[in-house]
PDB file of N, CA and C in Angstrom:
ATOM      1  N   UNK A   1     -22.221 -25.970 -65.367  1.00  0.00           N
ATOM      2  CA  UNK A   1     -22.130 -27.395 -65.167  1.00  0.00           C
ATOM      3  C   UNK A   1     -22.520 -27.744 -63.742  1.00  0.00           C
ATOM      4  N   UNK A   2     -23.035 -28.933 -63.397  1.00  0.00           N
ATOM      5  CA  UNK A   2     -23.891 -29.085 -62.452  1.00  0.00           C
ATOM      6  C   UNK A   2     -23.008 -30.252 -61.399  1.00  0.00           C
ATOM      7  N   UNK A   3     -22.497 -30.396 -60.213  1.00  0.00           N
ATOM      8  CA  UNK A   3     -21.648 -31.183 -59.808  1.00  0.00           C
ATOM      9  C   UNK A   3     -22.063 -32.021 -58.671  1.00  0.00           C
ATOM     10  N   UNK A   4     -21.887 -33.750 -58.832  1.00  0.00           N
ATOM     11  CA  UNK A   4     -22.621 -33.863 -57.685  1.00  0.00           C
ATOM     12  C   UNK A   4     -21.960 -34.090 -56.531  1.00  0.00           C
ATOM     13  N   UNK A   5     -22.547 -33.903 -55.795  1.00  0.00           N
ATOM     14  CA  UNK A   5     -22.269 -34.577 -54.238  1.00  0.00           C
ATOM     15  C   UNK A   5     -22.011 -35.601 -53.854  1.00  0.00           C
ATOM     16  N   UNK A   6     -21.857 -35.952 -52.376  1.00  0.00           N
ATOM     17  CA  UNK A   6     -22.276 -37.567 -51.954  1.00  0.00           C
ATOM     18  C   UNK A   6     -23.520 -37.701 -51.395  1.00  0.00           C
ATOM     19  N   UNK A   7     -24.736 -36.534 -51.319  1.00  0.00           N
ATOM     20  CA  UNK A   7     -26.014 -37.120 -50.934  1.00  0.00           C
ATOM     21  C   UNK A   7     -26.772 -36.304 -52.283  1.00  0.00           C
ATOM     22  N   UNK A   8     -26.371 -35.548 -53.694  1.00  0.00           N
ATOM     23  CA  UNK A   8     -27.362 -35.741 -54.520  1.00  0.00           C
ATOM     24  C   UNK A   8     -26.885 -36.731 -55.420  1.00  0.00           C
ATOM     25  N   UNK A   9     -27.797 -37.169 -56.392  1.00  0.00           N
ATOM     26  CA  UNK A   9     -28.041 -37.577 -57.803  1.00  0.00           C
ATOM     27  C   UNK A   9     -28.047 -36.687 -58.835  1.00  0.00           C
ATOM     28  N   UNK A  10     -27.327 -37.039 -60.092  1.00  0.00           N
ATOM     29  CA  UNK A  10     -27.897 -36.407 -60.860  1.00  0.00           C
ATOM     30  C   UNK A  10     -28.712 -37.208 -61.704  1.00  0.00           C
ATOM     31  N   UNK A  11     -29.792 -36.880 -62.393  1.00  0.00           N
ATOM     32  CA  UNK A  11     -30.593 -37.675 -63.636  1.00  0.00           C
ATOM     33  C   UNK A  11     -30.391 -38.161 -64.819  1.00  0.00           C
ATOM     34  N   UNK A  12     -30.419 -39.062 -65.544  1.00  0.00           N
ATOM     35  CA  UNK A  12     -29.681 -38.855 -66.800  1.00  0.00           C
ATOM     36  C   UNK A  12     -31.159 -39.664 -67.491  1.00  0.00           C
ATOM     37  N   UNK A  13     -31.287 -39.193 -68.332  1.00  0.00           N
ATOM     38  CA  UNK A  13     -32.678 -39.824 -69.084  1.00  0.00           C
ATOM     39  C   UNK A  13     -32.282 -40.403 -70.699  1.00  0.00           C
ATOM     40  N   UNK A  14     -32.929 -41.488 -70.964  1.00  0.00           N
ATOM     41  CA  UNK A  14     -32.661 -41.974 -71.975  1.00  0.00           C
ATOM     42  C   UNK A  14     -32.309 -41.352 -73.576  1.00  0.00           C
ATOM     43  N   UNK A  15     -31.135 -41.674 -73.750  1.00  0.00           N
ATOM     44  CA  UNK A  15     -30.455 -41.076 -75.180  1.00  0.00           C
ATOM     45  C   UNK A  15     -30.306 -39.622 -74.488  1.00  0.00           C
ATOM     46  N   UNK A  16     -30.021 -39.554 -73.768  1.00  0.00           N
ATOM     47  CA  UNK A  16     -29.113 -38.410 -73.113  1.00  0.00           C
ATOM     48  C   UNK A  16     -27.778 -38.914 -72.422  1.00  0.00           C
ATOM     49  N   UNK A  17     -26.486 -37.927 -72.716  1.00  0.00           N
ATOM     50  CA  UNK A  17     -25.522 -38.764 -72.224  1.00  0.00           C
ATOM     51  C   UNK A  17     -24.828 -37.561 -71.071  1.00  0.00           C
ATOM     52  N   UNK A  18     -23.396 -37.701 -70.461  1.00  0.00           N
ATOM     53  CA  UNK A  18     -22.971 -37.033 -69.358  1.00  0.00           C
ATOM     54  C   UNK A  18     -21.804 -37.096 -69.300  1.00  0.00           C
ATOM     55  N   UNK A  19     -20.714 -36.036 -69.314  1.00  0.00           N
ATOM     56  CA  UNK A  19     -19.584 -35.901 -69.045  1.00  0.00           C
ATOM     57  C   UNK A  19     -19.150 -35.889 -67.680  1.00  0.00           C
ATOM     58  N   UNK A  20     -18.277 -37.198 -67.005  1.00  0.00           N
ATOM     59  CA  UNK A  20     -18.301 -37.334 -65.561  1.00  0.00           C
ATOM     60  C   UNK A  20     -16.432 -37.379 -65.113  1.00  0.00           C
ATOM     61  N   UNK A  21     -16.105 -36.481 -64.312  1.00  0.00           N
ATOM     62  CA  UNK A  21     -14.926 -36.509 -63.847  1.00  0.00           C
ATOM     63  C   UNK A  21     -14.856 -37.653 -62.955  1.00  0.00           C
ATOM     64  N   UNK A  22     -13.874 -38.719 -62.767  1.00  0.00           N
ATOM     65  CA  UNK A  22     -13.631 -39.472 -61.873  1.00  0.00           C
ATOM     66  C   UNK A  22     -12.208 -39.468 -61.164  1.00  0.00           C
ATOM     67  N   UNK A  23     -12.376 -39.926 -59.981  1.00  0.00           N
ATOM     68  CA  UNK A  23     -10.785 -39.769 -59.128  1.00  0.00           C
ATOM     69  C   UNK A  23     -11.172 -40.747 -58.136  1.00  0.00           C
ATOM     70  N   UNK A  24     -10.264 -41.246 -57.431  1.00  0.00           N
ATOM     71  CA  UNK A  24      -9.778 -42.098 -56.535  1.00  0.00           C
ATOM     72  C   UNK A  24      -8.578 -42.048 -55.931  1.00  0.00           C
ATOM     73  N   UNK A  25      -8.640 -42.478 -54.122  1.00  0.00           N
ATOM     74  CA  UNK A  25      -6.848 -42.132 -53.892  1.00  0.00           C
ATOM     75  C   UNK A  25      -6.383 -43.622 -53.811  1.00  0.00           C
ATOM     76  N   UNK A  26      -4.999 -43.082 -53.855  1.00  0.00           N
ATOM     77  CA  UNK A  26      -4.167 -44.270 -53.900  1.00  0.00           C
ATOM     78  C   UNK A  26      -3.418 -45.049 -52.317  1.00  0.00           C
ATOM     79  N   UNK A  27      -3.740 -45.542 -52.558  1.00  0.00           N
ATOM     80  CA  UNK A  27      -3.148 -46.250 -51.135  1.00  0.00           C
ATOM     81  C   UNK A  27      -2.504 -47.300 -50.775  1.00  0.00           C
ATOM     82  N   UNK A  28      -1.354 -47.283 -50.249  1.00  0.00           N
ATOM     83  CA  UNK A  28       0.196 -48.046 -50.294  1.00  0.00           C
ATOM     84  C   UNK A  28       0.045 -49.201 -50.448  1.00  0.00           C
ATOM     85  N   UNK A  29      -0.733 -50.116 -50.858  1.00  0.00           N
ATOM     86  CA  UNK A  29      -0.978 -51.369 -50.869  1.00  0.00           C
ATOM     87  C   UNK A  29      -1.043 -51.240 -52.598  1.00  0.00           C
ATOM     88  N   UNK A  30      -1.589 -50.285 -53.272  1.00  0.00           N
ATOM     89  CA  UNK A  30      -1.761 -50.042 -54.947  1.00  0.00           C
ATOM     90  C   UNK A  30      -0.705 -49.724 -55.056  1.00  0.00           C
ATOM     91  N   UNK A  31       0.344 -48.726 -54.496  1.00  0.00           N
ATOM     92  CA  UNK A  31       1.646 -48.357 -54.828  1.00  0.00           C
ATOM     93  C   UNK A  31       2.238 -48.997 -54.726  1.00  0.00           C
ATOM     94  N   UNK A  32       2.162 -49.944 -54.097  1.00  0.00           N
ATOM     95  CA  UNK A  32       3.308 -51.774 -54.017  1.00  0.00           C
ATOM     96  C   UNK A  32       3.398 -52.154 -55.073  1.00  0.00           C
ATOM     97  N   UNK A  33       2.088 -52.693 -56.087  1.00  0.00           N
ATOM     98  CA  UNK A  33       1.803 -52.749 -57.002  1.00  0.00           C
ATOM     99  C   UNK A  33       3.223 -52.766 -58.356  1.00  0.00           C
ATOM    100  N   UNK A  34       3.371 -51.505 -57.764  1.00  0.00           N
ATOM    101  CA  UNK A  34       4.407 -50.667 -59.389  1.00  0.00           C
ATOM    102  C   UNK A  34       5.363 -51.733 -59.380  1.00  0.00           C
ATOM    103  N   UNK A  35       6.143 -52.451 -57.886  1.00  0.00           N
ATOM    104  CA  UNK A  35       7.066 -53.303 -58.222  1.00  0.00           C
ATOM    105  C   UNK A  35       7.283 -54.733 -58.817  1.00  0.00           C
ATOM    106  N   UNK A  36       5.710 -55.235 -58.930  1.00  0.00           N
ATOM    107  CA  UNK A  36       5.410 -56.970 -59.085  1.00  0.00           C
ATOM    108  C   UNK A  36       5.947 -57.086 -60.267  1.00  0.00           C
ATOM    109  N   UNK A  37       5.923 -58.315 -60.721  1.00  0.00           N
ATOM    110  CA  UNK A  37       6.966 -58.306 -62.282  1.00  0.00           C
ATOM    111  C   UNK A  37       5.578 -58.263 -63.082  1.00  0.00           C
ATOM    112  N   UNK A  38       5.315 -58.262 -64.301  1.00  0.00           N
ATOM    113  CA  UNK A  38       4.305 -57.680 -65.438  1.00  0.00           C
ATOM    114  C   UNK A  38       3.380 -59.038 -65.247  1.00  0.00           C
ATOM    115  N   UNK A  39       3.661 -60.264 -65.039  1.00  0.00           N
ATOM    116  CA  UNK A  39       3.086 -61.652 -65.123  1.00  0.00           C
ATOM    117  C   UNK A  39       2.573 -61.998 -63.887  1.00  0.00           C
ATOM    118  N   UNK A  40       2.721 -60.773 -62.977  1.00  0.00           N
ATOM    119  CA  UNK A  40       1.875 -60.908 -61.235  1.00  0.00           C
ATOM    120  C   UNK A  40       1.259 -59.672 -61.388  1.00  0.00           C
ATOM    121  N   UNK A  41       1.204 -58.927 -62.193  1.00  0.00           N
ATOM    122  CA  UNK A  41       0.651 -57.927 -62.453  1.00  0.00           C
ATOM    123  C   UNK A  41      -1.260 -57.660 -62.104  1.00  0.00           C
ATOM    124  N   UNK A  42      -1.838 -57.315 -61.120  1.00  0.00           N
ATOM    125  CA  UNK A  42      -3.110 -57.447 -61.233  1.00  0.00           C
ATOM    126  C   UNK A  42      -4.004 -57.203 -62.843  1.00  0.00           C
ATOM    127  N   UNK A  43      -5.022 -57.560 -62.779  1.00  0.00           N
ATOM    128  CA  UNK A  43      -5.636 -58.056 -64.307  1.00  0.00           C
ATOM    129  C   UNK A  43      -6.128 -56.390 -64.479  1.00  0.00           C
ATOM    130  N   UNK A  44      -5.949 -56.183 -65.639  1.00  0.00           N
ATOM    131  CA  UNK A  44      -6.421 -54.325 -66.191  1.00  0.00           C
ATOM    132  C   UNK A  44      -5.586 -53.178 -65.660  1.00  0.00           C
ATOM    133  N   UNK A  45      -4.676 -53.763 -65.294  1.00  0.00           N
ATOM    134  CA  UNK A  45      -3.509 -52.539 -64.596  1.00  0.00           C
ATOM    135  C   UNK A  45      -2.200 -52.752 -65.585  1.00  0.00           C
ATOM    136  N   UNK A  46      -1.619 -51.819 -65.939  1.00  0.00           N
ATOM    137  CA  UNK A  46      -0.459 -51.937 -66.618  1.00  0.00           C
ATOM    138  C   UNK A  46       0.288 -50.511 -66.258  1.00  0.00           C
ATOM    139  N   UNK A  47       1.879 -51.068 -65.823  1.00  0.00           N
ATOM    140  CA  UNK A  47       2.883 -50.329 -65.383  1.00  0.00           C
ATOM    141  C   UNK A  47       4.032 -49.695 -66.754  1.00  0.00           C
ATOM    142  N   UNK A  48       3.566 -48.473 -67.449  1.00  0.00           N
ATOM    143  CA  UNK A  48       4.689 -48.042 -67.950  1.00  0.00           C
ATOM    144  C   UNK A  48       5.679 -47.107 -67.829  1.00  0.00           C
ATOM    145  N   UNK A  49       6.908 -46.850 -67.951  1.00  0.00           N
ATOM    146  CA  UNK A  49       8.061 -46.558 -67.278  1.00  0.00           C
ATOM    147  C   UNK A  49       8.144 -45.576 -68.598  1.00  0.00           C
ATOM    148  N   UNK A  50       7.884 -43.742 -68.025  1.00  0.00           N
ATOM    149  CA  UNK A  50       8.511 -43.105 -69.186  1.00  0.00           C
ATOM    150  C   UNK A  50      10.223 -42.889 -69.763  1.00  0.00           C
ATOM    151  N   UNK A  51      10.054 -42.320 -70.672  1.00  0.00           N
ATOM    152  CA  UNK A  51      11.506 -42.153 -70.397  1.00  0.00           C
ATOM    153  C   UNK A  51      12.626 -41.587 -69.627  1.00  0.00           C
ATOM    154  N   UNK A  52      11.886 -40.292 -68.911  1.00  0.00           N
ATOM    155  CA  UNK A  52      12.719 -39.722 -67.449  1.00  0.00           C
ATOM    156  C   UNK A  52      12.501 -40.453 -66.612  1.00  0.00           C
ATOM    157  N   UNK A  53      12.379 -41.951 -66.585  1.00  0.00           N
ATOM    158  CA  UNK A  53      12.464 -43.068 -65.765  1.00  0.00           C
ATOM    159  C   UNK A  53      10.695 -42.937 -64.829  1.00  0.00           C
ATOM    160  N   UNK A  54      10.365 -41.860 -64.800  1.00  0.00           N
ATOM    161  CA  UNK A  54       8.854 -41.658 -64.097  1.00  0.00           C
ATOM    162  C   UNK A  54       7.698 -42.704 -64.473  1.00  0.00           C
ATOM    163  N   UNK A  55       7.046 -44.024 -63.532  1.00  0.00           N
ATOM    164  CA  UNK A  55       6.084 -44.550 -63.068  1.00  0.00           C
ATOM    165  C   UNK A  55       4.748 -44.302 -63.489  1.00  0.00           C
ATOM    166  N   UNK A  56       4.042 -44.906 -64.482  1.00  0.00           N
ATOM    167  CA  UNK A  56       2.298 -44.702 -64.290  1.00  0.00           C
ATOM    168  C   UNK A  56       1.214 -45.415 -64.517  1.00  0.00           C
ATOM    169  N   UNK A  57       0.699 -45.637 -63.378  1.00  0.00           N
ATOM    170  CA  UNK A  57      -0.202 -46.720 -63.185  1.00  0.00           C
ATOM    171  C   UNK A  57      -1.264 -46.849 -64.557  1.00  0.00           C
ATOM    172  N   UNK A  58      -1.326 -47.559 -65.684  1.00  0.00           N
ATOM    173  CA  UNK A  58      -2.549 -47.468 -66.476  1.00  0.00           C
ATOM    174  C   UNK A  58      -3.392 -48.831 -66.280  1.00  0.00           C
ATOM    175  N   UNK A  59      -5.026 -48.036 -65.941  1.00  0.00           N
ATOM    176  CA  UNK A  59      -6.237 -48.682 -66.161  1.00  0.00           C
ATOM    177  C   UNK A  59      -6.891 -49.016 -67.165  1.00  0.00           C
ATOM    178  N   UNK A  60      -7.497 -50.596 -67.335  1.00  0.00           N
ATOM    179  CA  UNK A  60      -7.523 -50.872 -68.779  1.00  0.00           C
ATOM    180  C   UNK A  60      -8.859 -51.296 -68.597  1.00  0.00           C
ATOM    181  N   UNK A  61      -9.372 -51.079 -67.059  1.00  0.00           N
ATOM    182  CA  UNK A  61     -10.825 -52.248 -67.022  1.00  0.00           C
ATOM    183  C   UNK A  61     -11.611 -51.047 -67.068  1.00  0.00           C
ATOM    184  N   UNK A  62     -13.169 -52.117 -68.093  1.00  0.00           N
ATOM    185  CA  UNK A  62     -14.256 -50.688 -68.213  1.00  0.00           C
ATOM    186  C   UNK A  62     -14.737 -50.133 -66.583  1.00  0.00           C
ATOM    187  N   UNK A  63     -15.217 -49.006 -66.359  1.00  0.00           N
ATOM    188  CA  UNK A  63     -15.591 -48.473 -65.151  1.00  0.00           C
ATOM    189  C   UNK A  63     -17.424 -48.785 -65.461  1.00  0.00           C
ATOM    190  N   UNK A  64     -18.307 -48.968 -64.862  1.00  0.00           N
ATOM    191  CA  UNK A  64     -19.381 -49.804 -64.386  1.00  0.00           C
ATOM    192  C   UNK A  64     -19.961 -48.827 -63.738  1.00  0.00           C
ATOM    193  N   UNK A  65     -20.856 -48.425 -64.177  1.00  0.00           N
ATOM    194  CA  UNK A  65     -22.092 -47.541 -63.640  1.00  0.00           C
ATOM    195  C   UNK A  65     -22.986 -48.206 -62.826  1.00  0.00           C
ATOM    196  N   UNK A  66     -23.766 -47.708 -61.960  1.00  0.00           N
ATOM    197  CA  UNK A  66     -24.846 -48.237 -61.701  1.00  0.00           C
ATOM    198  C   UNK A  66     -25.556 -47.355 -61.026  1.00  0.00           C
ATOM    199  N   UNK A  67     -26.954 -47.539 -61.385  1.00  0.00           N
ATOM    200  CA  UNK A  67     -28.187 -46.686 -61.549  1.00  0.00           C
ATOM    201  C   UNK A  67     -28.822 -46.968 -60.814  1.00  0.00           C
ATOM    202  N   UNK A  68     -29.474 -46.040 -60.175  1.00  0.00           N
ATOM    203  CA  UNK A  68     -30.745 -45.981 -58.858  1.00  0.00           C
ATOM    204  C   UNK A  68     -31.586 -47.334 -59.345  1.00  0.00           C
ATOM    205  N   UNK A  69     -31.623 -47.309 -60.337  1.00  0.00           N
ATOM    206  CA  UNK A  69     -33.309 -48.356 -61.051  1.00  0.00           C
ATOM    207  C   UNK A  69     -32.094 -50.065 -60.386  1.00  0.00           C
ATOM    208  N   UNK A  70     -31.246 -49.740 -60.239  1.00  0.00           N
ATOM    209  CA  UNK A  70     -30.046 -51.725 -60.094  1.00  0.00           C
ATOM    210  C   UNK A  70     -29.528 -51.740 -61.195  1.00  0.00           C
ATOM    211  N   UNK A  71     -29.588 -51.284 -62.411  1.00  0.00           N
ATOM    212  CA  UNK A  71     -29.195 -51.422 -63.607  1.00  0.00           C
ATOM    213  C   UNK A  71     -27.681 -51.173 -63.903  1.00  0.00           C
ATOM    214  N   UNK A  72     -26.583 -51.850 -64.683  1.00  0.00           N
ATOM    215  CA  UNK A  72     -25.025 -51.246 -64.985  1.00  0.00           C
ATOM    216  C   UNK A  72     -25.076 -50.897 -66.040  1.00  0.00           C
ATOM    217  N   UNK A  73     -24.273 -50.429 -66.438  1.00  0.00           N
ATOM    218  CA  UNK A  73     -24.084 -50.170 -67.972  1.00  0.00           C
ATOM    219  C   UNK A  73     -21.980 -49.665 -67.871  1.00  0.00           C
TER     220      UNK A  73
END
């Protein structure tokens, strides 16, 4: 498997598709977040509370590609 960088690309050519790991850090201004009540809640974020009482941020908005050519998908 082929992994990219922050100065390559990889190619992806039409009707070909790509399995892509994504991550992001979190930073204390998102972790504030967990406390707003559900109706101040930012839009595509949802806070559920397991049952060992443990916190987890879920993302509901699509993630947005965009391609060397300007193009999203």
């Amino acid at each position: 498997e082929e992994q990219a960088t922050a100065s390559k690309q990889l190619v992806l050519y039409p009707q070909e598709n790509m399995l892509v790991n994504v991550s992001f850090s979190l930073s204390l201004e998102l972790l504030s977040y967990q406390k707003l009540p559900a109706d101040q809640m930012l839009p595509g974020v949802d806070i559920q509370q397991r049952a060992s009482g443990e916190k987890e941020m879920v993302f509901t908005q699509n993630l947005l590609l965009e391609y060397a050519n300007q193009t999203t998908q």
